[in-house]
C-alpha atoms as a PDB file:
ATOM      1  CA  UNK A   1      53.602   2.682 -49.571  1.00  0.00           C
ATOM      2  CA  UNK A   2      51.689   0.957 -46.821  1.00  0.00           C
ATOM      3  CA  UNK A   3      51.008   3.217 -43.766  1.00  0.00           C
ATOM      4  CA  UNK A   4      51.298   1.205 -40.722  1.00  0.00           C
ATOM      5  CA  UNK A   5      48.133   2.016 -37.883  1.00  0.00           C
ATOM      6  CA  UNK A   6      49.660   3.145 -34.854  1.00  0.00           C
ATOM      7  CA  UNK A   7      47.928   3.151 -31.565  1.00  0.00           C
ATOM      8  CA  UNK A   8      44.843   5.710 -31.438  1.00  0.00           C
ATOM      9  CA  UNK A   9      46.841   9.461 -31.164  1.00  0.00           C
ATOM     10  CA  UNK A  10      44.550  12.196 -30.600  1.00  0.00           C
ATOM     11  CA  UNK A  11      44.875  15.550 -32.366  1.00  0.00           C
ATOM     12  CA  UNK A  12      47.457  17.835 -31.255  1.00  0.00           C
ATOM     13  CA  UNK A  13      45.843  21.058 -31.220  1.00  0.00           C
ATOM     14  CA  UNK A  14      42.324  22.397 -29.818  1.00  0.00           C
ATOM     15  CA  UNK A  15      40.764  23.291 -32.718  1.00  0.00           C
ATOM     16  CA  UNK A  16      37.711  25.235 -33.127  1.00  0.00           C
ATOM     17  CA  UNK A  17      34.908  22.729 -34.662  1.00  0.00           C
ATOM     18  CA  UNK A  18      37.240  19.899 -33.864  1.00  0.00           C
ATOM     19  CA  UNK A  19      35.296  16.580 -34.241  1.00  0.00           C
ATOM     20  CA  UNK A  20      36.498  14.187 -32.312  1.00  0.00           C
ATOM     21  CA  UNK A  21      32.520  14.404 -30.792  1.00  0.00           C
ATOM     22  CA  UNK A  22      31.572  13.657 -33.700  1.00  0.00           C
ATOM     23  CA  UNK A  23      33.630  10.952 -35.102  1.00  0.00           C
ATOM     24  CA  UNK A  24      30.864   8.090 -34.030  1.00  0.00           C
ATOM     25  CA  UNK A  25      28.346   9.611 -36.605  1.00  0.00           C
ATOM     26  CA  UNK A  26      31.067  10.087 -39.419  1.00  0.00           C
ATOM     27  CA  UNK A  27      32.830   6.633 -38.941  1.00  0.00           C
ATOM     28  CA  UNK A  28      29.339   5.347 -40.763  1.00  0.00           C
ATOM     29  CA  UNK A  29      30.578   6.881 -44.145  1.00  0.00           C
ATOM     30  CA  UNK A  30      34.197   5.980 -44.283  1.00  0.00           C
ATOM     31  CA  UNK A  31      34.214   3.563 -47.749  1.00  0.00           C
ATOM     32  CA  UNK A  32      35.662  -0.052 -47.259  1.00  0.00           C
ATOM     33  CA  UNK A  33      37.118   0.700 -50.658  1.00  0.00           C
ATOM     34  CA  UNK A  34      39.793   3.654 -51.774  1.00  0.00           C
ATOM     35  CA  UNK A  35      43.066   4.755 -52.563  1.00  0.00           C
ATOM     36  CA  UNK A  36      43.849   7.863 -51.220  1.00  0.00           C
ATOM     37  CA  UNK A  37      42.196  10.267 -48.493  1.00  0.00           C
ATOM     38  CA  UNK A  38      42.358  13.775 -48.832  1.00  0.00           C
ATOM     39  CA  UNK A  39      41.317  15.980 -46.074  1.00  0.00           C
ATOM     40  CA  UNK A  40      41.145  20.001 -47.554  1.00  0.00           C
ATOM     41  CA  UNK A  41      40.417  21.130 -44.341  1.00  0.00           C
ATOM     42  CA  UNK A  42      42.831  19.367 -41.693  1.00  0.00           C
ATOM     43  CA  UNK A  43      42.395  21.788 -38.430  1.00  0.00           C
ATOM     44  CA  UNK A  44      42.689  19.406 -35.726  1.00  0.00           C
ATOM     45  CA  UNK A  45      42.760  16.154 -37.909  1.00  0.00           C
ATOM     46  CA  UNK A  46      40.561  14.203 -35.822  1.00  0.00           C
ATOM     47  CA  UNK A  47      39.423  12.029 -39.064  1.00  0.00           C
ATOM     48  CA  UNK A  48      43.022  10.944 -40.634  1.00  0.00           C
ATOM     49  CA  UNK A  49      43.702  10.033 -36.623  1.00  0.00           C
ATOM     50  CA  UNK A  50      40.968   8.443 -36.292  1.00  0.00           C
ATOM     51  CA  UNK A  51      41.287   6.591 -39.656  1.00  0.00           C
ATOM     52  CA  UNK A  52      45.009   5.852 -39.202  1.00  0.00           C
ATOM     53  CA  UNK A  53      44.494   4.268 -35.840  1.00  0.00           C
ATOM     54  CA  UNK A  54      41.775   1.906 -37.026  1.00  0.00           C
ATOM     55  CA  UNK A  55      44.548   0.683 -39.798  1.00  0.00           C
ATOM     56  CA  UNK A  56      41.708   2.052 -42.371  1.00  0.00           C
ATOM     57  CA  UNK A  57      44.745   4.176 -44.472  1.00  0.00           C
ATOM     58  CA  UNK A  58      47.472   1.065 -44.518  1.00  0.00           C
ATOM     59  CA  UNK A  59      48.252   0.573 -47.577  1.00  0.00           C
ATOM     60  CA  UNK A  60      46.788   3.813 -48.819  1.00  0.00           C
ATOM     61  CA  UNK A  61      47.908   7.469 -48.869  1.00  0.00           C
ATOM     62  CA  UNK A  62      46.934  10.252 -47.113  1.00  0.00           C
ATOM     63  CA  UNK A  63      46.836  13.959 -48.682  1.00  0.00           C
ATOM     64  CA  UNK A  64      46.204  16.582 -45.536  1.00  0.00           C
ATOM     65  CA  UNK A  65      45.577  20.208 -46.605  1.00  0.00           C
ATOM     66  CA  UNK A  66      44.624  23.966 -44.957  1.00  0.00           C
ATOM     67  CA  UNK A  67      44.985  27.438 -46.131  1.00  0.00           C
ATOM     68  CA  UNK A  68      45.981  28.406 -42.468  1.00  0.00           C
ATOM     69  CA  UNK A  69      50.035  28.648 -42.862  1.00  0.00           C
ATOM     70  CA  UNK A  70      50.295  28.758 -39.031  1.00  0.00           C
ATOM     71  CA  UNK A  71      48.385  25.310 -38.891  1.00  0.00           C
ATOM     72  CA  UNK A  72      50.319  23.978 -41.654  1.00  0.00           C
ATOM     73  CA  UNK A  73      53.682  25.250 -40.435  1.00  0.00           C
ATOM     74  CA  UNK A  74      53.752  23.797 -37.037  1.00  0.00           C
ATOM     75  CA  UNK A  75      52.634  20.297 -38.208  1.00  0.00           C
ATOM     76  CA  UNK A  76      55.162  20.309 -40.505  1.00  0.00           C
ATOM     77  CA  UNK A  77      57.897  21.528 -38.317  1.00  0.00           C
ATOM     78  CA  UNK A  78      56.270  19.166 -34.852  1.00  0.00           C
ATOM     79  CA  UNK A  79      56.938  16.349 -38.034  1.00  0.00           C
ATOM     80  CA  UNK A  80      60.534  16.933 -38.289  1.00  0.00           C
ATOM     81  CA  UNK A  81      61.982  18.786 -35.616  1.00  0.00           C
ATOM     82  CA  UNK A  82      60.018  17.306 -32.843  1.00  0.00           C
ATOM     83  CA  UNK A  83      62.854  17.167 -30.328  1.00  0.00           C
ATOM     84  CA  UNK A  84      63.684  20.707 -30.781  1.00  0.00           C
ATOM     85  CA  UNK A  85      59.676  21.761 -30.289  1.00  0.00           C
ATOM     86  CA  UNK A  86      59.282  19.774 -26.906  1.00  0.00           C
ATOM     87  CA  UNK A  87      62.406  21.794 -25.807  1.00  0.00           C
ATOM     88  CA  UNK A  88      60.901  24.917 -26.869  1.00  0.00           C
ATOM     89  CA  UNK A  89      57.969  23.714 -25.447  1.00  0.00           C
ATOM     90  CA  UNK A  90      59.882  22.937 -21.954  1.00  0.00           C
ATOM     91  CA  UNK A  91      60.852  26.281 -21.488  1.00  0.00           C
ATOM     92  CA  UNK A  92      57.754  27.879 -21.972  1.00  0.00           C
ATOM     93  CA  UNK A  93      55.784  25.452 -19.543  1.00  0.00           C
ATOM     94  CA  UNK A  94      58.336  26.745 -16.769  1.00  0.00           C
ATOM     95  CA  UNK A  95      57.710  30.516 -18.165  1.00  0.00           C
ATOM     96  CA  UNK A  96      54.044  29.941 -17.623  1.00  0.00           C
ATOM     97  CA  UNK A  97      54.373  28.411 -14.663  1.00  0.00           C
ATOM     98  CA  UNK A  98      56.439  31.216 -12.970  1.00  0.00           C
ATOM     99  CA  UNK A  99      54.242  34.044 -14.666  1.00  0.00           C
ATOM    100  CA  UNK A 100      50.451  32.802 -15.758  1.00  0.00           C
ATOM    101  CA  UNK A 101      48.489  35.171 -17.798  1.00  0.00           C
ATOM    102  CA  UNK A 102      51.481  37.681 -18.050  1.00  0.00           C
ATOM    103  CA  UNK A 103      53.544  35.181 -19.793  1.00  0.00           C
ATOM    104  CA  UNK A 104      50.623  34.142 -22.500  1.00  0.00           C
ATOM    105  CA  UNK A 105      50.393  37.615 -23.711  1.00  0.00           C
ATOM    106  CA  UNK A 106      54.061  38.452 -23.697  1.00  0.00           C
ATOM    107  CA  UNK A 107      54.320  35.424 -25.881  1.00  0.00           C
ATOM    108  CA  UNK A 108      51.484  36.170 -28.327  1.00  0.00           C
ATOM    109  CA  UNK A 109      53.424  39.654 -29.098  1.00  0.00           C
ATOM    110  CA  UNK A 110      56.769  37.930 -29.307  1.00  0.00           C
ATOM    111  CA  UNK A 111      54.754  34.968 -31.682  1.00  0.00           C
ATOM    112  CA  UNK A 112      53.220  38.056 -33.898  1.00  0.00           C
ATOM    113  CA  UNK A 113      56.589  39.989 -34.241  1.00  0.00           C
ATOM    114  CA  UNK A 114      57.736  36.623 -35.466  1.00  0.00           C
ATOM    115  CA  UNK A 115      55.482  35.179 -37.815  1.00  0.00           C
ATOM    116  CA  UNK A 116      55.307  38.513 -39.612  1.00  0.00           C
ATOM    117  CA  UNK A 117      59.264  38.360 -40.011  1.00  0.00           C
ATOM    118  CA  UNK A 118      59.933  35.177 -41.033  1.00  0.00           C
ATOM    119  CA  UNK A 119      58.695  32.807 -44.349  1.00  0.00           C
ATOM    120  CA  UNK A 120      59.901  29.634 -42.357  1.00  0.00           C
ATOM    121  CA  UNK A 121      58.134  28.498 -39.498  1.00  0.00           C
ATOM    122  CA  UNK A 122      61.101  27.266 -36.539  1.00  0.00           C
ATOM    123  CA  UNK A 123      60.741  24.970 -33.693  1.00  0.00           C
ATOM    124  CA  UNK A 124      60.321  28.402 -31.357  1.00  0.00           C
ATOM    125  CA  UNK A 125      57.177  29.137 -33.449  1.00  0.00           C
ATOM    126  CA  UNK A 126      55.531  25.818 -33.384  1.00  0.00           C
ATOM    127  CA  UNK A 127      56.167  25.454 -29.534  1.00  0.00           C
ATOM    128  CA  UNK A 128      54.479  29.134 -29.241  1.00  0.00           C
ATOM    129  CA  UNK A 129      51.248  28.156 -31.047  1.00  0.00           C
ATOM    130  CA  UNK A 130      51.151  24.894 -29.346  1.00  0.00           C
ATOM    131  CA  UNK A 131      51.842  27.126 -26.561  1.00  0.00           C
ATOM    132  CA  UNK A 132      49.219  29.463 -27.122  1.00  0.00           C
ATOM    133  CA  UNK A 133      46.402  26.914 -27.926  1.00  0.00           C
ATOM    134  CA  UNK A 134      46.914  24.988 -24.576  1.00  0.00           C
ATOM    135  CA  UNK A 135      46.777  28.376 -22.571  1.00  0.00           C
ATOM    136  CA  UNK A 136      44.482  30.754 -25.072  1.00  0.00           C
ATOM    137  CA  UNK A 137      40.412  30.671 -24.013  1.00  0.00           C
ATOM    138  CA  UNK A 138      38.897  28.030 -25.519  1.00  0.00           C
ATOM    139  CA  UNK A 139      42.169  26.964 -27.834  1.00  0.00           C
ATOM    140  CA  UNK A 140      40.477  29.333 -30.423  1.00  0.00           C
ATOM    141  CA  UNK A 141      43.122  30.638 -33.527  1.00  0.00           C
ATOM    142  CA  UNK A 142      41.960  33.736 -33.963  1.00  0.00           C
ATOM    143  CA  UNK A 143      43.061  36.147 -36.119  1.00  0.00           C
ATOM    144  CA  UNK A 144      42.428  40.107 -36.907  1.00  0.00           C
ATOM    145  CA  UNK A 145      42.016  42.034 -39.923  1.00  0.00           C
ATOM    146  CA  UNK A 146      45.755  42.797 -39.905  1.00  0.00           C
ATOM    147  CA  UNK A 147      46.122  39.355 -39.640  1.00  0.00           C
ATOM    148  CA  UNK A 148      47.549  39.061 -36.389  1.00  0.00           C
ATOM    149  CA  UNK A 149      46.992  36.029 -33.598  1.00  0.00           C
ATOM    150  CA  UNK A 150      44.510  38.121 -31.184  1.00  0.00           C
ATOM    151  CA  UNK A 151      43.103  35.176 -28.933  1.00  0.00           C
ATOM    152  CA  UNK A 152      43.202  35.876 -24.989  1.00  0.00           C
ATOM    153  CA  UNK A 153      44.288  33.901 -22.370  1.00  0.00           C
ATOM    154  CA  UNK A 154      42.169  31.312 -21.105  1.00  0.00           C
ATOM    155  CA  UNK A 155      41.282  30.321 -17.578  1.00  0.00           C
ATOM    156  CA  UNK A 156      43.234  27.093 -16.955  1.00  0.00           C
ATOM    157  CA  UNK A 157      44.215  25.933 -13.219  1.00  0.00           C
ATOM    158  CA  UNK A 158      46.995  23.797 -14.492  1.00  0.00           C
ATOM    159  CA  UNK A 159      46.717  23.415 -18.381  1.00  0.00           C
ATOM    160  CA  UNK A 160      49.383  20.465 -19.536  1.00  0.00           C
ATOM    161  CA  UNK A 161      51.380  22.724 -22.026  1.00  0.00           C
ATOM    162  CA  UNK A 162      54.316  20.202 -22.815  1.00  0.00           C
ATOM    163  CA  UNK A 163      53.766  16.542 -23.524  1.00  0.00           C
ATOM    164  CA  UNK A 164      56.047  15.144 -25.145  1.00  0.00           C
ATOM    165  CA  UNK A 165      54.999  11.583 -25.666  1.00  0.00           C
ATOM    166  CA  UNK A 166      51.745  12.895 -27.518  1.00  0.00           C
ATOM    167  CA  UNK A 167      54.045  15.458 -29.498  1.00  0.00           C
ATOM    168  CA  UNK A 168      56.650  12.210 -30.676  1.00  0.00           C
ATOM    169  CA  UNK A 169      53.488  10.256 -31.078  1.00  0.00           C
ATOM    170  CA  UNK A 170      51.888  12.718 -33.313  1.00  0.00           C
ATOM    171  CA  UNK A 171      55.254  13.448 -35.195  1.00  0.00           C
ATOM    172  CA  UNK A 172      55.507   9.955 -35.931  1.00  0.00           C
ATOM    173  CA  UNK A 173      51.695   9.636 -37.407  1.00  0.00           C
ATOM    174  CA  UNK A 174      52.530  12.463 -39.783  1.00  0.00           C
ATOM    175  CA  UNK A 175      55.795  10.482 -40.672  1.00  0.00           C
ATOM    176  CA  UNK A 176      54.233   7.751 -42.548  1.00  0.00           C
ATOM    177  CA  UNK A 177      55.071   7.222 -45.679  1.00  0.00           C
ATOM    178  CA  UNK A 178      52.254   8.087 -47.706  1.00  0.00           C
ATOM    179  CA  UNK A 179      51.229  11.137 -45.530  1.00  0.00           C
ATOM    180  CA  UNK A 180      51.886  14.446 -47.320  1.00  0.00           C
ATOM    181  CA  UNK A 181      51.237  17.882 -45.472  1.00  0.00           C
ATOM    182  CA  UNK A 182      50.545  20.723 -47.925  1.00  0.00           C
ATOM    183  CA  UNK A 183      49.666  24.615 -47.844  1.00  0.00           C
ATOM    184  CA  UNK A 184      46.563  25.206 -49.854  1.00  0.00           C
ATOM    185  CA  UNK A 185      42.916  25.724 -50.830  1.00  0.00           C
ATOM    186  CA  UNK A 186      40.299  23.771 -51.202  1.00  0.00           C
ATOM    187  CA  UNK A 187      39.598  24.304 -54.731  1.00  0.00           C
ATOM    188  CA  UNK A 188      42.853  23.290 -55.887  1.00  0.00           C
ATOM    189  CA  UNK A 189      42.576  19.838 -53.423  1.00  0.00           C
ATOM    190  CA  UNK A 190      38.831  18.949 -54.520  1.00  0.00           C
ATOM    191  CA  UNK A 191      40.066  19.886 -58.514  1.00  0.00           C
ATOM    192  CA  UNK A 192      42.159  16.556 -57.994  1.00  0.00           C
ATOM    193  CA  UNK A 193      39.521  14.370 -56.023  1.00  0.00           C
ATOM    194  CA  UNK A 194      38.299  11.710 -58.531  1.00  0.00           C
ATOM    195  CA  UNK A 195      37.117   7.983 -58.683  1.00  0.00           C
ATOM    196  CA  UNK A 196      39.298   5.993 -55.628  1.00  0.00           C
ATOM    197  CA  UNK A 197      39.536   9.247 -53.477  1.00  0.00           C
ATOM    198  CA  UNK A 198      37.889   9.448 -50.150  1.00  0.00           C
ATOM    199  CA  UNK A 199      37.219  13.273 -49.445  1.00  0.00           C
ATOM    200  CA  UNK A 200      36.720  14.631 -45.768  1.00  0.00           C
ATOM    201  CA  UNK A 201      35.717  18.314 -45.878  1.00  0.00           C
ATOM    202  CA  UNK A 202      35.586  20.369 -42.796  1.00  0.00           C
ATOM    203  CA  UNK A 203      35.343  23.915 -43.538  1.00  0.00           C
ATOM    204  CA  UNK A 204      34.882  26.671 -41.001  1.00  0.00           C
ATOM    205  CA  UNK A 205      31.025  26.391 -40.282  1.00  0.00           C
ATOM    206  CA  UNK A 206      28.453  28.769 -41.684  1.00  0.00           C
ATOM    207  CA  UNK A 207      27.325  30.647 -39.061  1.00  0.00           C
ATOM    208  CA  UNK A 208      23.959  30.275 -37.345  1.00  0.00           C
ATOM    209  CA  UNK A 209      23.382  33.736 -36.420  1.00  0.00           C
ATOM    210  CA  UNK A 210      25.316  37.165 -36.628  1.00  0.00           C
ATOM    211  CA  UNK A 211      27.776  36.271 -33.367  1.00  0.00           C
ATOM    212  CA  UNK A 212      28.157  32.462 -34.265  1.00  0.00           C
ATOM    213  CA  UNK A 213      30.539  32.903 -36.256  1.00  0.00           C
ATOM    214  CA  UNK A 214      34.478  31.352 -35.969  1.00  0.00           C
ATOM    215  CA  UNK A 215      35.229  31.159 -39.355  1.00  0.00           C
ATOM    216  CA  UNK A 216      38.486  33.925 -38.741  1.00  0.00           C
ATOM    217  CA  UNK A 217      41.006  31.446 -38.793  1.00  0.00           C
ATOM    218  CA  UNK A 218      42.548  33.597 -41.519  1.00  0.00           C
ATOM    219  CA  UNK A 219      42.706  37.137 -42.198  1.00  0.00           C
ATOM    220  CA  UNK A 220      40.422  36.829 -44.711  1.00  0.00           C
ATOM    221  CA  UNK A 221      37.939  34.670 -42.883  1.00  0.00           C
ATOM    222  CA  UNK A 222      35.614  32.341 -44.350  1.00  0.00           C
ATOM    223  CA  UNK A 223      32.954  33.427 -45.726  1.00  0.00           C
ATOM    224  CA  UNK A 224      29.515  32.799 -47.834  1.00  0.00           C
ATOM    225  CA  UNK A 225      30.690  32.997 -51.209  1.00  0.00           C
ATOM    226  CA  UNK A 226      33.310  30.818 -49.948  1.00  0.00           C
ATOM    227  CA  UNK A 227      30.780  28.206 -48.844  1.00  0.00           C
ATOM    228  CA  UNK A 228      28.937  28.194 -52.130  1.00  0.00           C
ATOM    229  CA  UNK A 229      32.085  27.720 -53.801  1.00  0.00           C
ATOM    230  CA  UNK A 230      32.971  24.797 -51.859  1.00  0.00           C
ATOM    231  CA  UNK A 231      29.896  23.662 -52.588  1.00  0.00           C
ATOM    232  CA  UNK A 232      30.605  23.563 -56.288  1.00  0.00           C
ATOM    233  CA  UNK A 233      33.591  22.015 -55.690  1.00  0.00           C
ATOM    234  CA  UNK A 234      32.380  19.396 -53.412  1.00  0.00           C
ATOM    235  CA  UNK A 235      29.327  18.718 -56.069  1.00  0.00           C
ATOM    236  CA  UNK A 236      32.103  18.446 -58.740  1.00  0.00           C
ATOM    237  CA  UNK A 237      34.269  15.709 -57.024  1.00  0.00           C
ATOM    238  CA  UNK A 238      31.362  13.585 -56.454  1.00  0.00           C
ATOM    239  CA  UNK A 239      30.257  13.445 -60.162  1.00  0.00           C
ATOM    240  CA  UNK A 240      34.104  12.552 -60.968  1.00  0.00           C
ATOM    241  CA  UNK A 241      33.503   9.553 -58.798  1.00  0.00           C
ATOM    242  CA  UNK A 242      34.959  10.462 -55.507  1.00  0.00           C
ATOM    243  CA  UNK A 243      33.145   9.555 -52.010  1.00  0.00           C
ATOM    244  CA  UNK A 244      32.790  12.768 -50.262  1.00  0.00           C
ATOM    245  CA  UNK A 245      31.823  13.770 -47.019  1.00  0.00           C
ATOM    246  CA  UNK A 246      30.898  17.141 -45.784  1.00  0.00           C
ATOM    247  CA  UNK A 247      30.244  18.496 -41.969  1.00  0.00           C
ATOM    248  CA  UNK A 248      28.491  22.005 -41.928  1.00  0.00           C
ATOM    249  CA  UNK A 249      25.691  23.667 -39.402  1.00  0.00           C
ATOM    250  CA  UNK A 250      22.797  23.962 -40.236  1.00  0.00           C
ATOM    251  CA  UNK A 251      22.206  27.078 -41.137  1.00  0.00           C
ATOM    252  CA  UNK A 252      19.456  27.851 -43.671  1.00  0.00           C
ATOM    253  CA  UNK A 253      21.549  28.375 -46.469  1.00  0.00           C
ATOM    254  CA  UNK A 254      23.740  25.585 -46.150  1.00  0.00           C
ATOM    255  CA  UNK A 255      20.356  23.402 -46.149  1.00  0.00           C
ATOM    256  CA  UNK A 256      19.396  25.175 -49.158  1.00  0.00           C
ATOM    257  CA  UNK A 257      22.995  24.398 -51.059  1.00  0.00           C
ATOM    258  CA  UNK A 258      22.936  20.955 -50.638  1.00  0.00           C
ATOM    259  CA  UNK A 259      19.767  19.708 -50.988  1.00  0.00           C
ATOM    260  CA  UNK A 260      19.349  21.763 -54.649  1.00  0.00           C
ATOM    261  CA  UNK A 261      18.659  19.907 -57.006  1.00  0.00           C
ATOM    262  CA  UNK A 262      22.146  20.070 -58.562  1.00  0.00           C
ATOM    263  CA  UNK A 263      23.601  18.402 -55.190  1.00  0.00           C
ATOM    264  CA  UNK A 264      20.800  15.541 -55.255  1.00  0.00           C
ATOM    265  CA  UNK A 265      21.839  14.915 -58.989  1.00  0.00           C
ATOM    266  CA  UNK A 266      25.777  14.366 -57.911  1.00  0.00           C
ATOM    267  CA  UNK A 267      24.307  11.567 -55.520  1.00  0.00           C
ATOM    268  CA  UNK A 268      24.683  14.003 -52.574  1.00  0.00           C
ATOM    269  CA  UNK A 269      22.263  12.932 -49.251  1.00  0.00           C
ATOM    270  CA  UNK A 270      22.091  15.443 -45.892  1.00  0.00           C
ATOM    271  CA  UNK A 271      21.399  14.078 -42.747  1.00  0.00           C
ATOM    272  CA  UNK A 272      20.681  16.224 -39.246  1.00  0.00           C
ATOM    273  CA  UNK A 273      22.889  15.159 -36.616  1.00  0.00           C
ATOM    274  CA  UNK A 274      23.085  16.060 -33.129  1.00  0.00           C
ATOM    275  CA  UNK A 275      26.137  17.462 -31.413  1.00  0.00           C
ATOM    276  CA  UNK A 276      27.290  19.711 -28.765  1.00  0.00           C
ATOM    277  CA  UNK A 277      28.598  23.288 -29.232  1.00  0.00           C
ATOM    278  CA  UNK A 278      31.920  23.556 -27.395  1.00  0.00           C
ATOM    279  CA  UNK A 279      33.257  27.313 -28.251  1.00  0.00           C
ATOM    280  CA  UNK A 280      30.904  30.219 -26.619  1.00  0.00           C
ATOM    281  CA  UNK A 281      31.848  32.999 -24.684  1.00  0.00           C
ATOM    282  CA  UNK A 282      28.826  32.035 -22.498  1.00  0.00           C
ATOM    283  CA  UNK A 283      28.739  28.881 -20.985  1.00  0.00           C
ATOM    284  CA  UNK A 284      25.196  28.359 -20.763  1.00  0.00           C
ATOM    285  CA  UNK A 285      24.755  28.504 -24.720  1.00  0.00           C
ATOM    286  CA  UNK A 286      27.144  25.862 -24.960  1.00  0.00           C
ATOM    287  CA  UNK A 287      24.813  22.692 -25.699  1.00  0.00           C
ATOM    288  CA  UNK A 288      23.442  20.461 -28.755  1.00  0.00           C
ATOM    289  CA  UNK A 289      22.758  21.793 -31.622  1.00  0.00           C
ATOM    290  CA  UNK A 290      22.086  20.648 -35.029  1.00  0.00           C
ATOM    291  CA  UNK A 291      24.872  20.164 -37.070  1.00  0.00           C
ATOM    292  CA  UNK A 292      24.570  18.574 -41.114  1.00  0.00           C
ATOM    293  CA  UNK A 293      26.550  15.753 -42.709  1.00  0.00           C
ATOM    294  CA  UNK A 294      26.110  15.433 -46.383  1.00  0.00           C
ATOM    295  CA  UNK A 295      27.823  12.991 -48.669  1.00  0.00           C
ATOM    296  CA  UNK A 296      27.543  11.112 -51.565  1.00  0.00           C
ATOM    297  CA  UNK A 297      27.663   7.432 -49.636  1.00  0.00           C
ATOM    298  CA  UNK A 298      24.846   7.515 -47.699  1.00  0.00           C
ATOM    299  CA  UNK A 299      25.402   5.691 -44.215  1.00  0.00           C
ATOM    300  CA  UNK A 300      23.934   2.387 -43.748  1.00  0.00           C
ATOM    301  CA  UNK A 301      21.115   3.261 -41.834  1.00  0.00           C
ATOM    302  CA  UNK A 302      19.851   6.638 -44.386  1.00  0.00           C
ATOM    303  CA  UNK A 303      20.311   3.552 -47.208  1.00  0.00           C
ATOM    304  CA  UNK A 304      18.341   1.346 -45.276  1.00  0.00           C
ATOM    305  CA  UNK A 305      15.313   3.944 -45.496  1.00  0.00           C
ATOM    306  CA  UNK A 306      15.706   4.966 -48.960  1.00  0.00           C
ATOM    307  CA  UNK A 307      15.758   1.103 -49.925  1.00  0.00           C
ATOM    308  CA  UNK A 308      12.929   0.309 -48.465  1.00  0.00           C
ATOM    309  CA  UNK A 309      11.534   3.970 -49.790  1.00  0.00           C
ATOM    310  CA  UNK A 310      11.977   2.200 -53.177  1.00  0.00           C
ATOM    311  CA  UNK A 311      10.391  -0.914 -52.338  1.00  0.00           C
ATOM    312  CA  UNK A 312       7.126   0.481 -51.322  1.00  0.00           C
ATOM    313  CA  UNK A 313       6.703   2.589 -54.308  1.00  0.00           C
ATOM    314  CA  UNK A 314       7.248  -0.050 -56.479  1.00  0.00           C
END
């Protein structure tokens, strides 16, 4: 069924390795042509919005996965309770008001006694993450070996913790028909990308040094085997025939992945591009950094150089 663009809606949550910065590079690769877009990574989302407010999914579907239940659970719930999560949301804006930092971490032990006891996320849940990640430092989702939300407050003046036009607006872009929210990994996701799929992947980044790394958005974390298996996955899809597109640092051995010479055979191109690192504890090491974008439809100006490549070797 057609999905209708809205006006542009910007994620809901702060999202660690959001990339709403980086949207102008990646808007180069999205296809003209394909049927359904499948995004095994959501986190923030920044892509589908971005896509669904430039009418680029009308007409098409829309297949949004992560392995993070929390993540998964308040979309879901934001989608069809969203009424009852601004009134959540309501009273803990007044809470936070009245008692600042004292009121974030009474909530994050009230949110892990919670999660742990239910299998259902509620409107009280989603309107404590959303809670937490307008109020936690740096809107990181965090999580410890025990697998419990361990983020500290953040140092906001006056953070905007309820607003519920963007929540109805954001409710309403997951409403489309079309759009499908699931719980799940990668592997099963890219298994089903084939020939008229447009693939997004946006996996927790490989770190670039021991304390880069944010990847603990599970329990289980994110880690280097994981990495090379997406990278399997991701060379898979592409020789089934779908257009993938892959965000990653630059760290050495995610250059070394995808520019093997299994990755070049599946049609797979990486290109350095520059962005801005947004989550350190220090400010000062918050700057540009490298970051990679690989795919298997090269942008227009990479086929530009590889055309004319071919032309002067022939």
């Amino acid at each position: 069924m057609p999905l209708h663009a809205p006006s542009a809606v910007r994620p809901l949550l702060k999202w660690a390795g959001g990339k709403r910065q980086l949207l102008p590079e990646l808007r180069s690769y999205y296809p003209d042509r394909f049927e359904r877009y499948i995004e095994p990574f959501f986190g923030s989302g920044a892509v589908f919005f971005d896509l669904l407010a430039a009418g680029r999914l009308e007409g098409r579907r829309a297949q949004l996965v992560d392995l993070n239940p929390d993540l998964v659970g308040c979309y879901t719930t934001v989608r069809d309770h969203v009424e009852e999560v601004i009134a959540e949301l309501q009273i803990l804006a007044r809470a936070h008001a009245a008692r600042g930092n004292d009121c974030y971490y009474q909530i994050r032990d009230r949110f892990n006694i919670l999660r742990a006891n239910r299998i259902a996320y509620t409107p009280d849940l989603a309107a404590m993450l959303i809670y937490l990640n307008r109020t936690g430092f740096n809107g990181l989702f965090r999580q410890n070996a025990s697998g419990e939300f361990n983020v500290p407050a953040g140092r906001y003046t006056d953070p905007k913790i309820c607003d519920a036009a963007h929540l109805r607006a954001v409710a309403a872009a997951f409403q489309q028909r079309g759009v499908t929210m699931e719980l799940g990994s990668f592997e099963e996701t890219l298994a089903g990308a084939s020939r008229g799929d447009f693939v997004y992947c946006d996996p927790p980044y490989a770190p670039l040094s021991r304390t880069a790394s944010f990847a603990h958005y599970t329990a289980g974390g994110f880690t280097a085997f994981d990495q090379v298996r997406l990278q399997q996955a991701v060379i898979a899809a592409a020789r089934r025939g779908a257009v993938v597109v892959l965000s990653n640092s630059s760290a050495a051995e995610i250059v070394k992945a995808y520019s093997s010479r299994e990755a070049l055979m599946a049609g797979l191109v990486m290109r350095r591009v520059e962005a801005r690192r947004a989550i350190n504890s220090q400010g000062a090491r918050r700057g540009a950094i490298d970051e990679l974008i690989v795919s298997n439809r090269p942008a227009p100006r990479m086929l530009k150089a590889v055309l004319r490549r071919k032309k002067q070797s022939a």
